[in-house]
C-alpha atoms as a PDB file:
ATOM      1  CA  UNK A   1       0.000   0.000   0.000  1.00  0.00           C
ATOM      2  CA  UNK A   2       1.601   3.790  -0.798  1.00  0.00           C
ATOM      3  CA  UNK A   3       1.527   6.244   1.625  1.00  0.00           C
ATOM      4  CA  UNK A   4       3.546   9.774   1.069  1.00  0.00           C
ATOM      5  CA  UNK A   5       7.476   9.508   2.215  1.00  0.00           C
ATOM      6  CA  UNK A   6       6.743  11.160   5.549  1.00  0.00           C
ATOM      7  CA  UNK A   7       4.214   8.783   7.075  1.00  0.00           C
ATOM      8  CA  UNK A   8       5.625   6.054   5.811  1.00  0.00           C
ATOM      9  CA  UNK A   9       8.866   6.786   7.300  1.00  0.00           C
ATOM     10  CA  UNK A  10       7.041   7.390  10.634  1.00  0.00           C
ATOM     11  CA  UNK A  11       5.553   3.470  10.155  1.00  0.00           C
ATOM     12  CA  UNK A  12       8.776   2.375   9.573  1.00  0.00           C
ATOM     13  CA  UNK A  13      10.220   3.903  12.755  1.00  0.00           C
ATOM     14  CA  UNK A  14       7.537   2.870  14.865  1.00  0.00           C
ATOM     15  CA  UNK A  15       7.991  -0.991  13.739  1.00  0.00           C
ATOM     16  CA  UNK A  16      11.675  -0.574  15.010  1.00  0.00           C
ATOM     17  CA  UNK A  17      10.223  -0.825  18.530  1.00  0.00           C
ATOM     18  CA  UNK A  18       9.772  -4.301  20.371  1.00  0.00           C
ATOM     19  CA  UNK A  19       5.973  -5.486  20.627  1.00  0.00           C
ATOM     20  CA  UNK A  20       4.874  -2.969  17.142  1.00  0.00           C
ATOM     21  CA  UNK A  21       3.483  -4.824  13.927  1.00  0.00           C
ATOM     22  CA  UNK A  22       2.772  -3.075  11.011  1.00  0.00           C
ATOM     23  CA  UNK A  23      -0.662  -2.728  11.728  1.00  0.00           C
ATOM     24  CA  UNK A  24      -0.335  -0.927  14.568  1.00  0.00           C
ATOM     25  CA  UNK A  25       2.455   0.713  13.315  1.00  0.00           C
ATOM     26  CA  UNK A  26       0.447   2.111  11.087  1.00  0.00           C
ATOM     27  CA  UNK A  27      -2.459   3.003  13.920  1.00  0.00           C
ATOM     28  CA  UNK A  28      -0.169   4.425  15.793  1.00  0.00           C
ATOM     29  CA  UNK A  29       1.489   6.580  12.758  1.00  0.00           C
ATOM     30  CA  UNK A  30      -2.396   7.728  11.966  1.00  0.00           C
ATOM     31  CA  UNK A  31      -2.894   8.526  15.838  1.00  0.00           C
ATOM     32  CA  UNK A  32       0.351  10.907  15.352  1.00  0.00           C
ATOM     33  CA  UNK A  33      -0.646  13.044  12.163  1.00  0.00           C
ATOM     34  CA  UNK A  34      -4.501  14.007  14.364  1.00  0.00           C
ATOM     35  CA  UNK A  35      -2.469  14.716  17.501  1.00  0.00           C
ATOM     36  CA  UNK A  36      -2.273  19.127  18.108  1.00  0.00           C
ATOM     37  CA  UNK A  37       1.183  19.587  16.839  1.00  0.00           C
ATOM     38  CA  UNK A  38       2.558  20.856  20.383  1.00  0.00           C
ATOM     39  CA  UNK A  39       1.629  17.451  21.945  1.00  0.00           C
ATOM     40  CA  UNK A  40       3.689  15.979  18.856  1.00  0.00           C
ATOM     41  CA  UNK A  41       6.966  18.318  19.427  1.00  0.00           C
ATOM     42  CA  UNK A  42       6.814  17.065  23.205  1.00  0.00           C
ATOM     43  CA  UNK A  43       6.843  13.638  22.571  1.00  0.00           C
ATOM     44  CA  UNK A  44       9.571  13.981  20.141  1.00  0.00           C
ATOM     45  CA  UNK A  45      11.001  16.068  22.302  1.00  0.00           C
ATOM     46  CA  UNK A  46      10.719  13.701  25.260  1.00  0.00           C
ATOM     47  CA  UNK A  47      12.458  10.857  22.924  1.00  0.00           C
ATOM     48  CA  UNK A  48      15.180  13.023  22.116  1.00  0.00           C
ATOM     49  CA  UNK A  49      15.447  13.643  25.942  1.00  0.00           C
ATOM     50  CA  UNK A  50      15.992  10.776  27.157  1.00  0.00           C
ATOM     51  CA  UNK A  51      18.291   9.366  24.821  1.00  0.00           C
ATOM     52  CA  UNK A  52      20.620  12.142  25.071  1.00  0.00           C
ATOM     53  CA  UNK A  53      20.211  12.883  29.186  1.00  0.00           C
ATOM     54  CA  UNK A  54      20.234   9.475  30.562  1.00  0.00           C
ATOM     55  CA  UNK A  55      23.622   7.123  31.209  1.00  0.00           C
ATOM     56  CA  UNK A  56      24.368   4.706  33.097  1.00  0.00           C
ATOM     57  CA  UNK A  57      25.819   4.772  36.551  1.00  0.00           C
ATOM     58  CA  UNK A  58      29.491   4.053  36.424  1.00  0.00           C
ATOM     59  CA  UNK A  59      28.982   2.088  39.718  1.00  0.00           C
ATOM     60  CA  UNK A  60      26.141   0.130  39.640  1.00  0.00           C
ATOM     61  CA  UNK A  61      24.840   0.102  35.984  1.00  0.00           C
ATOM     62  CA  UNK A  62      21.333   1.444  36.513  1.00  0.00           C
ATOM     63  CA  UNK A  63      19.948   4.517  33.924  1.00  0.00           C
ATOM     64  CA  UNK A  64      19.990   7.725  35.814  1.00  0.00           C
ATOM     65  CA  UNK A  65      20.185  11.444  34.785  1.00  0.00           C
ATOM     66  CA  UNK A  66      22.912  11.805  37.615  1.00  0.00           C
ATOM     67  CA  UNK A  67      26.512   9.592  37.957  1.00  0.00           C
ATOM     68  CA  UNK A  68      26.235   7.725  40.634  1.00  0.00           C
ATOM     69  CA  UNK A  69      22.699   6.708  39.925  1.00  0.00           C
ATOM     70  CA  UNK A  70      20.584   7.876  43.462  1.00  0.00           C
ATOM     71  CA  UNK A  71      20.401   4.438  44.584  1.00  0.00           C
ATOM     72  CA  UNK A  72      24.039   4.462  45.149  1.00  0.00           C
ATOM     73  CA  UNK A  73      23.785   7.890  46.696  1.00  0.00           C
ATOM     74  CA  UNK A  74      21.698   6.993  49.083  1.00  0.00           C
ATOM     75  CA  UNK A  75      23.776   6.234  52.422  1.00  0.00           C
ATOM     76  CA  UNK A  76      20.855   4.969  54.220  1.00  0.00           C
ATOM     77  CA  UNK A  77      20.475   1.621  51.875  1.00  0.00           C
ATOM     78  CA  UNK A  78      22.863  -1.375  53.071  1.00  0.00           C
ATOM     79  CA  UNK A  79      25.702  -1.394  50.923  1.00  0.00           C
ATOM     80  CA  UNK A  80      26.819  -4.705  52.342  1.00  0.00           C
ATOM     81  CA  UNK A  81      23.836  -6.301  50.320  1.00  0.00           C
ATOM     82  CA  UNK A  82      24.043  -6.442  46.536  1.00  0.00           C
ATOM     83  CA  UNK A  83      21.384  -7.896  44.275  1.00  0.00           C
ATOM     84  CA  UNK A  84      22.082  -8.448  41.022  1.00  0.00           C
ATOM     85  CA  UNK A  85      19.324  -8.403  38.012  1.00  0.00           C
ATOM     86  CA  UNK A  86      19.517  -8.413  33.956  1.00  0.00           C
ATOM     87  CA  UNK A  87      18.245  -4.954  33.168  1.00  0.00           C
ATOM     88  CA  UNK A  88      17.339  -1.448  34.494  1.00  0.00           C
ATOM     89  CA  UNK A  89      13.412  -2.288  34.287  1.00  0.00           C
ATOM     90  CA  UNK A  90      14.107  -4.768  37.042  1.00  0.00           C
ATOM     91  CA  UNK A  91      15.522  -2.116  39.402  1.00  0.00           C
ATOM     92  CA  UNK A  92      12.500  -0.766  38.841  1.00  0.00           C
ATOM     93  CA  UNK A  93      10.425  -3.497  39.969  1.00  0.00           C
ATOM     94  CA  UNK A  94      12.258  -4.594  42.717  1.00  0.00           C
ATOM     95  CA  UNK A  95      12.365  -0.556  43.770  1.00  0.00           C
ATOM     96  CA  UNK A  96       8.372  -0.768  43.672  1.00  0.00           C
ATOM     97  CA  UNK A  97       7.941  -3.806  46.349  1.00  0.00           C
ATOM     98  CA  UNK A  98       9.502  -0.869  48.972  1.00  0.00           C
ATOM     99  CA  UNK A  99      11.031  -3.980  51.001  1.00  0.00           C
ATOM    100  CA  UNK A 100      14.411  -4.052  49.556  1.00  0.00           C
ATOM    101  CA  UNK A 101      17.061  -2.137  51.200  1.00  0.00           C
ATOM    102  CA  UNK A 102      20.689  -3.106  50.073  1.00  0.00           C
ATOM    103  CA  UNK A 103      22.128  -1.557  46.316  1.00  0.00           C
ATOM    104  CA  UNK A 104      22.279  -3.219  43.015  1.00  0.00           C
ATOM    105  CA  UNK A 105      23.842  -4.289  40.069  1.00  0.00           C
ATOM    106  CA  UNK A 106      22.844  -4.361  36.759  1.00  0.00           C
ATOM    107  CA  UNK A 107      24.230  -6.935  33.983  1.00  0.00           C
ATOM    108  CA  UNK A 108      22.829  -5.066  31.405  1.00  0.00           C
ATOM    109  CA  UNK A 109      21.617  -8.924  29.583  1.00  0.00           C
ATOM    110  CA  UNK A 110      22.358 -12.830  30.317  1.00  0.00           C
ATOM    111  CA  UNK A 111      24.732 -15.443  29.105  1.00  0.00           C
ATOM    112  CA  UNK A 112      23.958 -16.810  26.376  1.00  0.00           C
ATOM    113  CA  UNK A 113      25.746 -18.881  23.847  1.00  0.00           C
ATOM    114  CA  UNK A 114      23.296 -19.698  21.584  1.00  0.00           C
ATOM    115  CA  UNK A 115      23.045 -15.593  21.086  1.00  0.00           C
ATOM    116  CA  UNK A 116      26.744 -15.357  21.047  1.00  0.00           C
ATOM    117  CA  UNK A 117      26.718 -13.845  24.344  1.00  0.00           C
ATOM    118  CA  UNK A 118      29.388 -14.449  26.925  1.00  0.00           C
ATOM    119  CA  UNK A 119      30.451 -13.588  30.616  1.00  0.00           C
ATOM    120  CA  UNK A 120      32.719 -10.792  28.543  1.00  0.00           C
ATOM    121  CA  UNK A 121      29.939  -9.444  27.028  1.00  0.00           C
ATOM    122  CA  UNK A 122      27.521  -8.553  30.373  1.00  0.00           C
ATOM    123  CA  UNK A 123      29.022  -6.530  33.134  1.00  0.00           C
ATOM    124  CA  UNK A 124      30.041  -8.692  35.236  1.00  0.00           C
ATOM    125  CA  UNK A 125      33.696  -7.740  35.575  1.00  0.00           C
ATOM    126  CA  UNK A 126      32.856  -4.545  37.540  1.00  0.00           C
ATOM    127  CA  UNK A 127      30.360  -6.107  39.509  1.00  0.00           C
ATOM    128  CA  UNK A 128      33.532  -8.566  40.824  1.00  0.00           C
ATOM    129  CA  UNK A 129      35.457  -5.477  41.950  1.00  0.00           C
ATOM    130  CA  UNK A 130      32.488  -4.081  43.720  1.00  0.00           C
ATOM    131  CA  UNK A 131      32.771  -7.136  45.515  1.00  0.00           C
ATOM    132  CA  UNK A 132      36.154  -6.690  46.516  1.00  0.00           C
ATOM    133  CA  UNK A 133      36.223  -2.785  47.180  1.00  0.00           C
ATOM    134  CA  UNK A 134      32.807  -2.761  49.014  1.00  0.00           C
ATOM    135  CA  UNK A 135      32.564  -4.970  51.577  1.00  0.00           C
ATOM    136  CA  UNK A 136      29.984  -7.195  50.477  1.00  0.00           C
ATOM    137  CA  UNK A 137      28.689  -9.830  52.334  1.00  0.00           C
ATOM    138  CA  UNK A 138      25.534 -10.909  50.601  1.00  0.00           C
ATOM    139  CA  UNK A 139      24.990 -11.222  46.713  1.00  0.00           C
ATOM    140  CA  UNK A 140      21.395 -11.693  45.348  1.00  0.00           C
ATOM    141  CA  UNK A 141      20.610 -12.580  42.488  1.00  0.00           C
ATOM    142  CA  UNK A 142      17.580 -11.953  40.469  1.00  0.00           C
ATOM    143  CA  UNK A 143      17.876 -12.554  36.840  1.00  0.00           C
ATOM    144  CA  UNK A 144      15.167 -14.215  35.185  1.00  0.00           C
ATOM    145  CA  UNK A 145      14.064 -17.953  36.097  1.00  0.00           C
ATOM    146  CA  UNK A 146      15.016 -18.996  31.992  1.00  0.00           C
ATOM    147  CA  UNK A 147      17.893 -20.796  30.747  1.00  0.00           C
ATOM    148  CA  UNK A 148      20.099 -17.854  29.952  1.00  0.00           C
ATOM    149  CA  UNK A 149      19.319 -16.194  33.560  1.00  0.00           C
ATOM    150  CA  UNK A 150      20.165 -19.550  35.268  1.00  0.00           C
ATOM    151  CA  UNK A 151      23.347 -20.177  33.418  1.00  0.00           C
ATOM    152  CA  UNK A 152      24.220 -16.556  34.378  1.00  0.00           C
ATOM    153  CA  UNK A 153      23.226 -17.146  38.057  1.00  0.00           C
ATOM    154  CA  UNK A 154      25.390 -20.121  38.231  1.00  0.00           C
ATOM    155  CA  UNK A 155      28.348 -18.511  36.390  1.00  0.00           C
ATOM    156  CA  UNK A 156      28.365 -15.663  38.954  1.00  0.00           C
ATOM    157  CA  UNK A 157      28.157 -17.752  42.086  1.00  0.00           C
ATOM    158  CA  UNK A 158      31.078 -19.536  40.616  1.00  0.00           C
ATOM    159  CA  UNK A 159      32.550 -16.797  40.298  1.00  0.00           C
ATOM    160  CA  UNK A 160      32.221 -15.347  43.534  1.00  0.00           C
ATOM    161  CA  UNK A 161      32.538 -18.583  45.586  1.00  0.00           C
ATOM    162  CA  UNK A 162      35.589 -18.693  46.271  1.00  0.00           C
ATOM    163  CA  UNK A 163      35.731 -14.748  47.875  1.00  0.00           C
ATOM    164  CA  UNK A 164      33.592 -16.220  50.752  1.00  0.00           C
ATOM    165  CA  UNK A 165      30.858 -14.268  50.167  1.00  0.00           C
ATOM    166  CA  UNK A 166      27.544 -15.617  50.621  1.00  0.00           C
ATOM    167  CA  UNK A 167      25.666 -16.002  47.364  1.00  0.00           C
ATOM    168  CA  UNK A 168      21.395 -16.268  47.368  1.00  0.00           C
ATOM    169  CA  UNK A 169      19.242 -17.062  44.563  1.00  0.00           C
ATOM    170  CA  UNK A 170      15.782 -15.384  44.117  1.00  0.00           C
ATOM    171  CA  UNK A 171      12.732 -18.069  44.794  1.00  0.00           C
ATOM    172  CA  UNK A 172      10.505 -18.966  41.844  1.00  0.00           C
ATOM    173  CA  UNK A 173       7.655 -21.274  41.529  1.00  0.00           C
ATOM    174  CA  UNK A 174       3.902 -20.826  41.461  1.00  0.00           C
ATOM    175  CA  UNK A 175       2.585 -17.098  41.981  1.00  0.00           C
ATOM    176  CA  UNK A 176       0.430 -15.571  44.836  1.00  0.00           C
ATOM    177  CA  UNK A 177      -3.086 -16.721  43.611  1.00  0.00           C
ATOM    178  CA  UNK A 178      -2.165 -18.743  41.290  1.00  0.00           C
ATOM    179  CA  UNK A 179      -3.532 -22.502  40.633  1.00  0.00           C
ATOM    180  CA  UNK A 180      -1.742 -25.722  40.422  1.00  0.00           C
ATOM    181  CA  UNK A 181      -3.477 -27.186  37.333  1.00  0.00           C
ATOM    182  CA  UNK A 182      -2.053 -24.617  35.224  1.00  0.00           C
ATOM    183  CA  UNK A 183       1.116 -24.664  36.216  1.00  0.00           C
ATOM    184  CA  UNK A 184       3.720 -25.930  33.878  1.00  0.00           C
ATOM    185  CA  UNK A 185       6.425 -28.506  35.483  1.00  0.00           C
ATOM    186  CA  UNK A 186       9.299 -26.211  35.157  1.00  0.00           C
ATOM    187  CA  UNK A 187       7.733 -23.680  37.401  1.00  0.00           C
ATOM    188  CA  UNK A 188       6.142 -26.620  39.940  1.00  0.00           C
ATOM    189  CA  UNK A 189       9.756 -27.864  40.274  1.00  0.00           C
ATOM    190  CA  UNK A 190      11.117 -24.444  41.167  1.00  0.00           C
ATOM    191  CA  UNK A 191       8.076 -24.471  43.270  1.00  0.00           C
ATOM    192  CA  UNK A 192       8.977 -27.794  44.791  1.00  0.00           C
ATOM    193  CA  UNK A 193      12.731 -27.005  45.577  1.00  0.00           C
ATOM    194  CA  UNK A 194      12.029 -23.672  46.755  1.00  0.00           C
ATOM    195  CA  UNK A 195       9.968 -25.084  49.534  1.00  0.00           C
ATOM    196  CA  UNK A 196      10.027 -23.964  53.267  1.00  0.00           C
ATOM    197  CA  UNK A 197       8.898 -25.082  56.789  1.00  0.00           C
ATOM    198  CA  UNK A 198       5.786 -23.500  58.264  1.00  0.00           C
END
């Protein structure tokens, strides 16, 4: 189908993000050209924004507008505690429970060799002189209950085993509220093994 240059640039930008087809690529394109043209110079605005403005924290590897990223600012979290996720968004999820107190570390992705990715190619390197310059005495870590995020988990408390330092895993198994029969037997195992006395 032919639309003029500039929208169908727009439809071709829009399918660059994760989660957009080109049908609602082109919904969303539409949506754009009936929006007041100062909403549409804010949200470009706010794109352009946020790309240039934001980093990552040279000591922890979280997205902030500041270096260090608040979290490691903040004097009143437990610096002797360190749990360590894939990405940003899960700092922000763990942030939103309000029950964790120590600092993080982000690995910015998981091992993965059937993607090519390594232990080189995640930051784990700094994370192992955090260890060491820090003080640590607890490592979390929360990266996702997959293959890649276990083979990561393992890898790290390899890694760190031998510094003394005592390494936790995240539970998984079945959710709050949810039922048995539709659980599938990887997540009733976790369940299973995860188990505690009452």
């Amino acid at each position: 189908m032919y639309y003029p240059e500039p929208i169908s640039k727009l439809i071709d930008s829009f399918t660059k993000l994760p989660g957009i087809g080109p049908k609602t690529a082109v919904r969303l394109a539409f949506y754009v050209l009936e929006m007041e043209e100062d909403d549409v110079l804010e949200f470009g605005k706010a794109l352009v924004n946020a790309k240039r403005e934001l980093t990552h924290c040279t000591n922890c590897g979280h997205i902030t507008d500041q270096d260090p990223c608040s979290i490691c600012q903040d004097e009143s979290r437990d610096s002797t505690l360190i749990c360590v996720v894939q990405d940003p968004k899960d700092v922000i999820a763990m942030e939103k429970m309000k029950e964790f107190s120590g600092k993080y570390h982000v690995l910015h992705g998981a091992i993965s060799p059937m993607d090519g990715i390594g232990p080189e190619d995640i930051n784990v390197e700094s994370l192992i002189k955090r260890l060491k310059d820090e003080g640590v005495e607890e490592l979390i870590i929360a990266t996702n209950p997959n293959v890649e995020g276990e083979a990561t988990a393992m890898y790290i408390s390899r890694l760190v085993k031998p510094a003394g330092i005592r390494t936790t895993r995240i539970a998984h198994g079945l959710p709050v509220g949810g039922d048995l029969e539709y659980a599938d037997e990887v997540t009733l195992s976790k369940a299973m093994e995860g188990r505690r006395e009452l």
